[in-house]
C-alpha atoms as a PDB file:
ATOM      1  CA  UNK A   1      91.546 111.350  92.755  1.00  0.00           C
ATOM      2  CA  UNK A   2      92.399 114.853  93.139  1.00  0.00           C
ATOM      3  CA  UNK A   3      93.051 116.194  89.766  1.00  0.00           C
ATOM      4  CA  UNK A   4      93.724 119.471  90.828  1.00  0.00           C
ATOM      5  CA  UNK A   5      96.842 118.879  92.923  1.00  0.00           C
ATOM      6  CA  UNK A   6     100.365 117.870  91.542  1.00  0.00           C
ATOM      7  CA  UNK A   7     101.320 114.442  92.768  1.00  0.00           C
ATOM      8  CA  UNK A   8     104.688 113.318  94.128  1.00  0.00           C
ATOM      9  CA  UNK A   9     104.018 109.840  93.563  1.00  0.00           C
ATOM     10  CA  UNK A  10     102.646 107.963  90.708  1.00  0.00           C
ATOM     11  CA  UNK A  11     101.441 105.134  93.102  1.00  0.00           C
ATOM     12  CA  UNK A  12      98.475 106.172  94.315  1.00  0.00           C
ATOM     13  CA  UNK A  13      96.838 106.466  90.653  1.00  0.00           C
ATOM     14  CA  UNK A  14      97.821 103.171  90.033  1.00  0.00           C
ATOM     15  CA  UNK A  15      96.435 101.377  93.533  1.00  0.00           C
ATOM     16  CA  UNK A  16      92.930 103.330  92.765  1.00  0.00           C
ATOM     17  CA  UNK A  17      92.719 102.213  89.242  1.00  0.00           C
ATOM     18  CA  UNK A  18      93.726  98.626  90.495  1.00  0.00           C
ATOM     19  CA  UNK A  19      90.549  98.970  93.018  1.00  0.00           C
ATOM     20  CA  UNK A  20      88.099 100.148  90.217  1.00  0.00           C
ATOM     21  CA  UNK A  21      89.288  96.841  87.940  1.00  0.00           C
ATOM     22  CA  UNK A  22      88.895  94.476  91.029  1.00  0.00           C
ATOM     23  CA  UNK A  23      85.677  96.403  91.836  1.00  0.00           C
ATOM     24  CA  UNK A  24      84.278  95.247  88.771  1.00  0.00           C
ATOM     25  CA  UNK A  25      85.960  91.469  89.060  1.00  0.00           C
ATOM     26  CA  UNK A  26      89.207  92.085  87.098  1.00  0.00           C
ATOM     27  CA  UNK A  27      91.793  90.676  89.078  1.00  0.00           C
ATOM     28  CA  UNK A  28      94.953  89.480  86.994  1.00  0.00           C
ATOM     29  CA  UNK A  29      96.150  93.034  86.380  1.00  0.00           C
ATOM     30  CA  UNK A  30      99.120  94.315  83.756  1.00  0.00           C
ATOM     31  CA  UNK A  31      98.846  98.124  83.673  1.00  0.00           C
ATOM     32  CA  UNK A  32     101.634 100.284  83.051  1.00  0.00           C
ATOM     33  CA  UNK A  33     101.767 104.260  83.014  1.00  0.00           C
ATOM     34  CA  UNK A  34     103.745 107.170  82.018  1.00  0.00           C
ATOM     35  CA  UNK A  35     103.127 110.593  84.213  1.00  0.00           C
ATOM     36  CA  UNK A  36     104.893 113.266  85.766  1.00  0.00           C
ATOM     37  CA  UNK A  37     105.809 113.688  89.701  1.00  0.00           C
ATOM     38  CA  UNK A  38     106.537 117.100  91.434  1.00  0.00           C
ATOM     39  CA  UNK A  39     108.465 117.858  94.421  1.00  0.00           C
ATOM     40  CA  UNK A  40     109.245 120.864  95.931  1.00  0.00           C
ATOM     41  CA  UNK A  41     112.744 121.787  96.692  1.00  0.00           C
ATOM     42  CA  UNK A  42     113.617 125.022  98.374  1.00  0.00           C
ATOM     43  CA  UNK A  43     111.129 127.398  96.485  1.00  0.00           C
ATOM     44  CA  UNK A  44     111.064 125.523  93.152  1.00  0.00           C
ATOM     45  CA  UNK A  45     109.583 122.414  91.710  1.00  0.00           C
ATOM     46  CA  UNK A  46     111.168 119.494  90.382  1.00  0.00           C
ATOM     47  CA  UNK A  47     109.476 117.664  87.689  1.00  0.00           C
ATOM     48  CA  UNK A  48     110.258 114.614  86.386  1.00  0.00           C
ATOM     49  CA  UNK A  49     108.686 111.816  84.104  1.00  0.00           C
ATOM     50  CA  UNK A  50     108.322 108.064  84.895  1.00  0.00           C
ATOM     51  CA  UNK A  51     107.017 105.027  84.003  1.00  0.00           C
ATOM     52  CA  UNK A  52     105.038 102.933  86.217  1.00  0.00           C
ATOM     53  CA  UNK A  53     104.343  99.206  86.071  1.00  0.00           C
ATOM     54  CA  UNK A  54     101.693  97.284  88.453  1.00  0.00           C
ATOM     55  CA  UNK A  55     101.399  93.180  88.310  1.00  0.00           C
ATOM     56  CA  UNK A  56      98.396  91.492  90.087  1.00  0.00           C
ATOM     57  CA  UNK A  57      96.729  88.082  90.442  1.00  0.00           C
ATOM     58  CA  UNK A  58      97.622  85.291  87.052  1.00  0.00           C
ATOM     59  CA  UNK A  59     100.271  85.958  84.830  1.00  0.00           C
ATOM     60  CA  UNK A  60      99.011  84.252  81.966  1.00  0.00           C
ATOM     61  CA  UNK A  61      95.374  84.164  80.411  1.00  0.00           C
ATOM     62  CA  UNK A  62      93.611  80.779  81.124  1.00  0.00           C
ATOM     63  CA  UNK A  63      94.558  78.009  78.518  1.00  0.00           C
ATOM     64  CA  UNK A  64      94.285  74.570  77.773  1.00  0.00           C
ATOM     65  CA  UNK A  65      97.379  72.939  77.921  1.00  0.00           C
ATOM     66  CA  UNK A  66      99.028  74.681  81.255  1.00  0.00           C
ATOM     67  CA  UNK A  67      98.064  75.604  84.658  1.00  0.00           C
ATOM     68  CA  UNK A  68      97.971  79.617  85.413  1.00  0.00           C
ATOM     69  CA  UNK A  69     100.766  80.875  87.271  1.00  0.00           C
ATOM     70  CA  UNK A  70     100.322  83.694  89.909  1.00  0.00           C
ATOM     71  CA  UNK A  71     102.901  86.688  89.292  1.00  0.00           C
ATOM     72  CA  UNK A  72     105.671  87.406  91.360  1.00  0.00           C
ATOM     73  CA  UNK A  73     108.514  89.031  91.986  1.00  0.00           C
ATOM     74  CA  UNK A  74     110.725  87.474  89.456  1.00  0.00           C
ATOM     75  CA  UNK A  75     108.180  88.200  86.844  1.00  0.00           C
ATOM     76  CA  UNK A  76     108.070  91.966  87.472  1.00  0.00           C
ATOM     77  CA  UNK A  77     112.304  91.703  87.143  1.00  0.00           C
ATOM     78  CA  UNK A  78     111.806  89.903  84.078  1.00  0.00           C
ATOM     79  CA  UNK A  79     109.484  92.536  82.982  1.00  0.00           C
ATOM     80  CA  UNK A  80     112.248  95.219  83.913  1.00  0.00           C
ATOM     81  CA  UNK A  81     115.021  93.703  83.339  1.00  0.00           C
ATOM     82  CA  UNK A  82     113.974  93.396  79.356  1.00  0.00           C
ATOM     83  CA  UNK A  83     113.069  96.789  79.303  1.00  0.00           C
ATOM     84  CA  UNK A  84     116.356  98.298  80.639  1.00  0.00           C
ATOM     85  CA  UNK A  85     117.759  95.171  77.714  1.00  0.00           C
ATOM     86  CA  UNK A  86     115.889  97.589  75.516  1.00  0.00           C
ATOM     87  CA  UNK A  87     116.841 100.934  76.126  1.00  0.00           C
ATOM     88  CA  UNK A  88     120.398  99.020  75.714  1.00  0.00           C
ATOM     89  CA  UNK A  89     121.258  99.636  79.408  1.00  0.00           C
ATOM     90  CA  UNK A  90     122.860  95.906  80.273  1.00  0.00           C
ATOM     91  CA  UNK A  91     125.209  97.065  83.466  1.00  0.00           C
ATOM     92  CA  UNK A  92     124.209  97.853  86.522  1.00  0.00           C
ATOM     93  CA  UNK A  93     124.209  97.037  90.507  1.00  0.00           C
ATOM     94  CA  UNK A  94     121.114  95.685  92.724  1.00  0.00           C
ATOM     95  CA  UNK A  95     120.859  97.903  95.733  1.00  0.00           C
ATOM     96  CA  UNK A  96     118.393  98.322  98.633  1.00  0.00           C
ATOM     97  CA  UNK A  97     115.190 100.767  97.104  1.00  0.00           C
ATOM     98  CA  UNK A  98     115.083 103.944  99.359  1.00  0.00           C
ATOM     99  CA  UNK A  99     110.829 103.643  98.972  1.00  0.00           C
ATOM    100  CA  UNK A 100     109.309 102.794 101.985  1.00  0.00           C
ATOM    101  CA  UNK A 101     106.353 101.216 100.224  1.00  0.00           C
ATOM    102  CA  UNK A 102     107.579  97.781  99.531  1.00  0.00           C
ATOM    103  CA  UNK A 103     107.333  94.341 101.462  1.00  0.00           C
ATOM    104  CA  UNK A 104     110.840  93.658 100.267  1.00  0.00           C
ATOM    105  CA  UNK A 105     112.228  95.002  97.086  1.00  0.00           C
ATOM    106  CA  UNK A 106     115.292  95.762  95.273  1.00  0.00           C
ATOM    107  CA  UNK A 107     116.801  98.923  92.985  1.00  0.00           C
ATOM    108  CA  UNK A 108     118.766  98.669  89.996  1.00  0.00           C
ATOM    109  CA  UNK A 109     121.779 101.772  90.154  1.00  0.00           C
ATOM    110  CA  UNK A 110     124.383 103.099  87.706  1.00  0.00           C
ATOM    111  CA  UNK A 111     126.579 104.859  89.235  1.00  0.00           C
ATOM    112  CA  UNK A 112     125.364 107.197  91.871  1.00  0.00           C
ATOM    113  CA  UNK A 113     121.693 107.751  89.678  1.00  0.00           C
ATOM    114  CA  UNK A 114     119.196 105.439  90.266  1.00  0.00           C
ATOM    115  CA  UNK A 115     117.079 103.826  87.324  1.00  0.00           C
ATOM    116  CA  UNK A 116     114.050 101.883  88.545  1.00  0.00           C
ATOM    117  CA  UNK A 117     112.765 100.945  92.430  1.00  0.00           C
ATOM    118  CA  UNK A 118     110.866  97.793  92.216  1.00  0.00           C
ATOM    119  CA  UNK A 119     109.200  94.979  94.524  1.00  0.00           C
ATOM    120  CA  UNK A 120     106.030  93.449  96.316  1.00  0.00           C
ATOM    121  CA  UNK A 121     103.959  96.196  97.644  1.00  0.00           C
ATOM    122  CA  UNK A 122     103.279  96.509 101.238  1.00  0.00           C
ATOM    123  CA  UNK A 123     100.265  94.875 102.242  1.00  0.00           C
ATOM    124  CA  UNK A 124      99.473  97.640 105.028  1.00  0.00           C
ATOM    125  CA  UNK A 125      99.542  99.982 101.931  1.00  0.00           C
ATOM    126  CA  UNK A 126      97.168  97.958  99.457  1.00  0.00           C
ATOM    127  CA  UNK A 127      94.405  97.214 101.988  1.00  0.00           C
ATOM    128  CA  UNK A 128      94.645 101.215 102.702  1.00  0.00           C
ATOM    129  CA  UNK A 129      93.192 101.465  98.834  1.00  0.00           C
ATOM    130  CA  UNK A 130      90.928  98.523  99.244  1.00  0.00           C
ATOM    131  CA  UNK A 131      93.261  96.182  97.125  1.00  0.00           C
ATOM    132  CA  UNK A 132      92.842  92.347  97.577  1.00  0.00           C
ATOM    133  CA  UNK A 133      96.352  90.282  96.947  1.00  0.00           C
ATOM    134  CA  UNK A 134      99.563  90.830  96.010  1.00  0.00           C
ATOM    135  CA  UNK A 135     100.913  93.592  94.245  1.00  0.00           C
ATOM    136  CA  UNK A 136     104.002  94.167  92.267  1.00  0.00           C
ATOM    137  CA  UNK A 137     105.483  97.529  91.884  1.00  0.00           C
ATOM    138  CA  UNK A 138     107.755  99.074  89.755  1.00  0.00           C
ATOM    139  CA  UNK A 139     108.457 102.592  88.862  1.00  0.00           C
ATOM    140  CA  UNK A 140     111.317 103.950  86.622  1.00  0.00           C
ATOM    141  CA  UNK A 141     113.155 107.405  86.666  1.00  0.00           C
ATOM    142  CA  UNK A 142     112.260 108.041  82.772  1.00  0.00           C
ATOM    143  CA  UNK A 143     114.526 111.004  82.186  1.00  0.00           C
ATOM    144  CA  UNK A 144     117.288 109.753  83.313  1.00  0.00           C
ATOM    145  CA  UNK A 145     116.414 106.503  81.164  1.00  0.00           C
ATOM    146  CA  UNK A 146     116.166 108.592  78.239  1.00  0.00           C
ATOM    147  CA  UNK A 147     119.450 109.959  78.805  1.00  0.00           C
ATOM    148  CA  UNK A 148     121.312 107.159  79.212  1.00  0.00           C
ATOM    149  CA  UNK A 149     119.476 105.783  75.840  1.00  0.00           C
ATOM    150  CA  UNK A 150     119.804 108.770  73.869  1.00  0.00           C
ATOM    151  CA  UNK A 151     122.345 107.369  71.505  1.00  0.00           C
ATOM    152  CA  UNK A 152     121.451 103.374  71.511  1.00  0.00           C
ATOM    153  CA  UNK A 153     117.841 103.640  70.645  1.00  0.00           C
ATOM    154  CA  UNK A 154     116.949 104.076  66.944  1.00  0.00           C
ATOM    155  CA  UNK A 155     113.609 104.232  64.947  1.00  0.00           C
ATOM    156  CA  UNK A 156     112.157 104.781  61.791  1.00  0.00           C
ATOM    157  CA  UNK A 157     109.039 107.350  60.791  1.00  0.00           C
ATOM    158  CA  UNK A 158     105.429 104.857  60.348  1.00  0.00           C
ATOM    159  CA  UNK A 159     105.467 104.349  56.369  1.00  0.00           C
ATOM    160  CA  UNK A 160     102.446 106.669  54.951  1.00  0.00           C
ATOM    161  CA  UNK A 161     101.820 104.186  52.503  1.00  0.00           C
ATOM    162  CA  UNK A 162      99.953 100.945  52.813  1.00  0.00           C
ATOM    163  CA  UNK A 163     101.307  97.736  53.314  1.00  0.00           C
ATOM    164  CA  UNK A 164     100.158  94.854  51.276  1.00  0.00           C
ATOM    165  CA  UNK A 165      99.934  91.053  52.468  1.00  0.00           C
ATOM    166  CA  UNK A 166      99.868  88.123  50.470  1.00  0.00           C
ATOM    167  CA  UNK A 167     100.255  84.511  51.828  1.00  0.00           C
ATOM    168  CA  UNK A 168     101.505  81.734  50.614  1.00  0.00           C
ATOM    169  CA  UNK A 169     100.987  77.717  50.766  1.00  0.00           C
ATOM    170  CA  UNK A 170     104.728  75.586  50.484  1.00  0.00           C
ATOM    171  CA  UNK A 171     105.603  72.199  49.727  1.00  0.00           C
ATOM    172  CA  UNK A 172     109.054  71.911  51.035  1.00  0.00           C
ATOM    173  CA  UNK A 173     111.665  69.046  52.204  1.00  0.00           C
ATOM    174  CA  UNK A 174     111.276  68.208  55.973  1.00  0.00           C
ATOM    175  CA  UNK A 175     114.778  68.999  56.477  1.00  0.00           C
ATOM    176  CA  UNK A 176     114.473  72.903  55.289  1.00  0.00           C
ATOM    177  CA  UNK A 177     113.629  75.401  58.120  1.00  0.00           C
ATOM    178  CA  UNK A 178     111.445  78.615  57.973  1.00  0.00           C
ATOM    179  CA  UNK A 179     114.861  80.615  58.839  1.00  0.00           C
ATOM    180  CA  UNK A 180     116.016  79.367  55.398  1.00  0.00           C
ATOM    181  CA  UNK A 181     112.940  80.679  53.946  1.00  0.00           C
ATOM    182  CA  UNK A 182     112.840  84.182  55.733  1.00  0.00           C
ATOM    183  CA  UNK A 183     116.317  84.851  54.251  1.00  0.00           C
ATOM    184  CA  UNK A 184     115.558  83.934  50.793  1.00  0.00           C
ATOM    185  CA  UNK A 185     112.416  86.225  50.820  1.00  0.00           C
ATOM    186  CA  UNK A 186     114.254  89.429  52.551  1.00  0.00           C
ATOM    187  CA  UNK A 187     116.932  88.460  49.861  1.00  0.00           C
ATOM    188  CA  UNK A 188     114.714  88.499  47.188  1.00  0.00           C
ATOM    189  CA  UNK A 189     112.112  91.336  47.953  1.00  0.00           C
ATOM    190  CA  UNK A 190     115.081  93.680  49.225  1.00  0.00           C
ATOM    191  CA  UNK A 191     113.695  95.743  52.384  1.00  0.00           C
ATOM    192  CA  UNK A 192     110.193  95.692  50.710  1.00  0.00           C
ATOM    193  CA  UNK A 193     109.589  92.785  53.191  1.00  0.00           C
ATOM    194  CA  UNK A 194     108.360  94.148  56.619  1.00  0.00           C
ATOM    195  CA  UNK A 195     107.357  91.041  58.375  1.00  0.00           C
ATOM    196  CA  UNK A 196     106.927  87.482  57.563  1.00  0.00           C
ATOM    197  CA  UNK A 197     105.091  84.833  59.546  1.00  0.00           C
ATOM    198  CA  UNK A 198     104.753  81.045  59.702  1.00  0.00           C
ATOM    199  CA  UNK A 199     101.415  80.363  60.724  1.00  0.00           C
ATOM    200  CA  UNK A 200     100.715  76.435  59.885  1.00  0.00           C
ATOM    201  CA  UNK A 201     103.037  73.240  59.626  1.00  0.00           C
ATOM    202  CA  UNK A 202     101.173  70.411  57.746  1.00  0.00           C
ATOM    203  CA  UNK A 203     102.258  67.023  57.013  1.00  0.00           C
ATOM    204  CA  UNK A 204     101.199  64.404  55.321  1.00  0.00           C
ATOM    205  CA  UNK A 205     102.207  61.473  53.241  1.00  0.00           C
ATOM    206  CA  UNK A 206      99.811  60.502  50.777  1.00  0.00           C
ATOM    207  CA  UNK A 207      99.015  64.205  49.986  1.00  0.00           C
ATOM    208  CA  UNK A 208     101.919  66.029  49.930  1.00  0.00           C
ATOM    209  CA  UNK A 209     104.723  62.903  49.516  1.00  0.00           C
ATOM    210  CA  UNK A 210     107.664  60.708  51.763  1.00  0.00           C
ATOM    211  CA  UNK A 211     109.519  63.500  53.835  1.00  0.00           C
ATOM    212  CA  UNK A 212     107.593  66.270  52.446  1.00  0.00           C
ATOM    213  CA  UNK A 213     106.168  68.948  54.769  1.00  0.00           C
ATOM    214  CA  UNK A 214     103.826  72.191  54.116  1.00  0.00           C
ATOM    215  CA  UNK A 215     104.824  75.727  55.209  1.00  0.00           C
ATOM    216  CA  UNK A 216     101.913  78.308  55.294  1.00  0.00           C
ATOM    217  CA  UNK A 217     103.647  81.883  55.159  1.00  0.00           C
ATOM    218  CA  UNK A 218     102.103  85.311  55.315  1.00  0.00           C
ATOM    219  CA  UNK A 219     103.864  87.999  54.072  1.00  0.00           C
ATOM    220  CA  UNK A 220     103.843  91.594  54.412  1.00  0.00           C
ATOM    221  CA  UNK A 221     104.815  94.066  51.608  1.00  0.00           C
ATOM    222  CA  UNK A 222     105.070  97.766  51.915  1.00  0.00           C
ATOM    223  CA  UNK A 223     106.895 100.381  49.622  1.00  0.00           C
ATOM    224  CA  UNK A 224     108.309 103.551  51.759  1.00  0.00           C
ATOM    225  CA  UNK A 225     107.820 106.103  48.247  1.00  0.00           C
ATOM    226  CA  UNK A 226     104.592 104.759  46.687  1.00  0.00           C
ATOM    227  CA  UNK A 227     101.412 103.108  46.750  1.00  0.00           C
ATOM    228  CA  UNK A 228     102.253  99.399  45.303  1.00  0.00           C
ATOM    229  CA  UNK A 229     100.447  98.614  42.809  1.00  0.00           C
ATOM    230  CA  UNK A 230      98.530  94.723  42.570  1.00  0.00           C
ATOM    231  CA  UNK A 231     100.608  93.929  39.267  1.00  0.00           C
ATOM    232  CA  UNK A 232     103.838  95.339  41.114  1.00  0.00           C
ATOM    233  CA  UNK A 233     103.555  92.981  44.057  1.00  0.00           C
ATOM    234  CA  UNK A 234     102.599  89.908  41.902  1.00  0.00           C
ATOM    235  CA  UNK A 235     105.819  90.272  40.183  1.00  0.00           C
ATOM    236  CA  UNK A 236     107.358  90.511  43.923  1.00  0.00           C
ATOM    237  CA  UNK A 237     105.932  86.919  44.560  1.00  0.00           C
ATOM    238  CA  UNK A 238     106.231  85.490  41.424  1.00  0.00           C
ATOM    239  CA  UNK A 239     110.000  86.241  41.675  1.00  0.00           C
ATOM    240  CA  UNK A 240     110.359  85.226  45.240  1.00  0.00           C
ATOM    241  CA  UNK A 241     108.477  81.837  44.360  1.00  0.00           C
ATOM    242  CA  UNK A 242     110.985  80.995  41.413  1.00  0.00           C
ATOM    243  CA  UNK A 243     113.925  81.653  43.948  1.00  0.00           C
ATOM    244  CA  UNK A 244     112.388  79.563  46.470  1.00  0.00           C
ATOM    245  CA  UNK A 245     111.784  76.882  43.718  1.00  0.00           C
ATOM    246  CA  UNK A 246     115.435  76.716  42.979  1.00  0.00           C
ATOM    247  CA  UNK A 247     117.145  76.957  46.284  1.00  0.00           C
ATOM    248  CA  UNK A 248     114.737  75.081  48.371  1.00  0.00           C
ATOM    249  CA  UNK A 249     112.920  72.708  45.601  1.00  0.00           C
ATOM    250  CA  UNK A 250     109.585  74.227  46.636  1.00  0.00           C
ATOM    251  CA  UNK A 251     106.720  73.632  45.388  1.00  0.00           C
ATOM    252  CA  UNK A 252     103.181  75.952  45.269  1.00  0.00           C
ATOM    253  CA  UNK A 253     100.127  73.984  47.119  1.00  0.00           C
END
């Protein structure tokens, strides 16, 4: 790479990293970047930020109970598609891209600005950087995301303070759902509660009784002004267990 030199494109980085990964026998490929591009107009330079995604080879990790799938282009749309869903930008038209570097490919435009170029790399262009397969190529104009998201996205400072976790073991009618139990804790810990999990369904007859079922929950506890304290949080669970023992007849394992 030449380090020294300001790049237009954000490609080439991408296609050479791509090489070193398959160079060393890493083929199914989700990289992403954010970097500045320069072009010269006239006798000034234009700089603008982007963000760069590259698919290659399986789009999901080997496991047991499903065949891989090789990425495509409806995977990389998906990908972009949920990002632009993020930024809260959920109107626009499909147009031709104006980059020459794609097999086929398609642009999604508001208005006369265009937000993100995105397709199947050319294959003229991949074997030019040693790359073996398919590639998948998208690159979005960042600024102009930015702008268009300026008053849609919202976020909160990281919490200074630790978080505490605690889980817990349930004995709970078949018919109640974990969404019954998630708003009973945030109702009960009030915004203390920063995530909650469901990480094991058990059931059982003889140990836990007819149309009984076991929930195990983790919880996670954090206080935005202090340090919580281990009696503190007990009294958080021992309260939330009581309410849960009243609305949903549950029971401690």
């Amino acid at each position: 790479m030449h380090l020294d030199v300001m790049r237009p494109l954000m490609l080439p980085a991408i296609l050479e990293a791509i090489e070193r990964s398959m160079n060393r026998q890493t083929s199914d490929l989700h990289y992403f970047e954010f970097g500045k591009t320069y072009l010269k107009k006239e006798h000034k330079y234009l700089e603008r930020k982007h963000l760069v995604i590259a698919l290659t080879g399986k789009s999901t990790p080997q496991n047991w109970h499903g065949a891989q799938k090789e990425t495509n282009f409806y995977y990389l749309k998906a990908y972009v598609e949920n990002i632009l869903r993020k930024l809260g930008i959920d109107s626009y038209r499909i147009g031709q891209p104006e980059a020459d570097y794609f097999a086929y490919g398609i642009k999604f435009e508001k208005g006369p600005m265009n937000l993100v170029e995105l397709g199947r790399l050319s294959s003229k262009l991949t074997k030019a950087f040693s790359v073996k397969g398919e590639v998948y190529f998208a690159d979005f104009d960042w600024d102009l995301l930015l702008k268009l998201a300026a008053n849609r996205v919202k976020y909160s400072e990281l919490n200074k303070f630790p978080s505490i976790r605690r889980d817990l073991a349930l004995v709970i009618d078949k018919k109640v759902k974990f969404g019954d139990v998630v708003q009973i804790a945030n109702k009960s810990l009030k915004g203390k509660l920063t995530e909650i999990n469901l990480f094991d369904v058990y059931e059982n007859e003889e140990q836990l009784g007819i149309n009984k079922k076991s929930y195990a929950i983790s919880l996670t506890i954090e206080d935005k002004t202090k340090t919580l304290k281990d009696k503190e949080v007990e009294a958080m669970i021992n309260k939330l267990v009581k309410m849960l023992e009243q609305k949903l007849g549950a029971v401690l394992r």
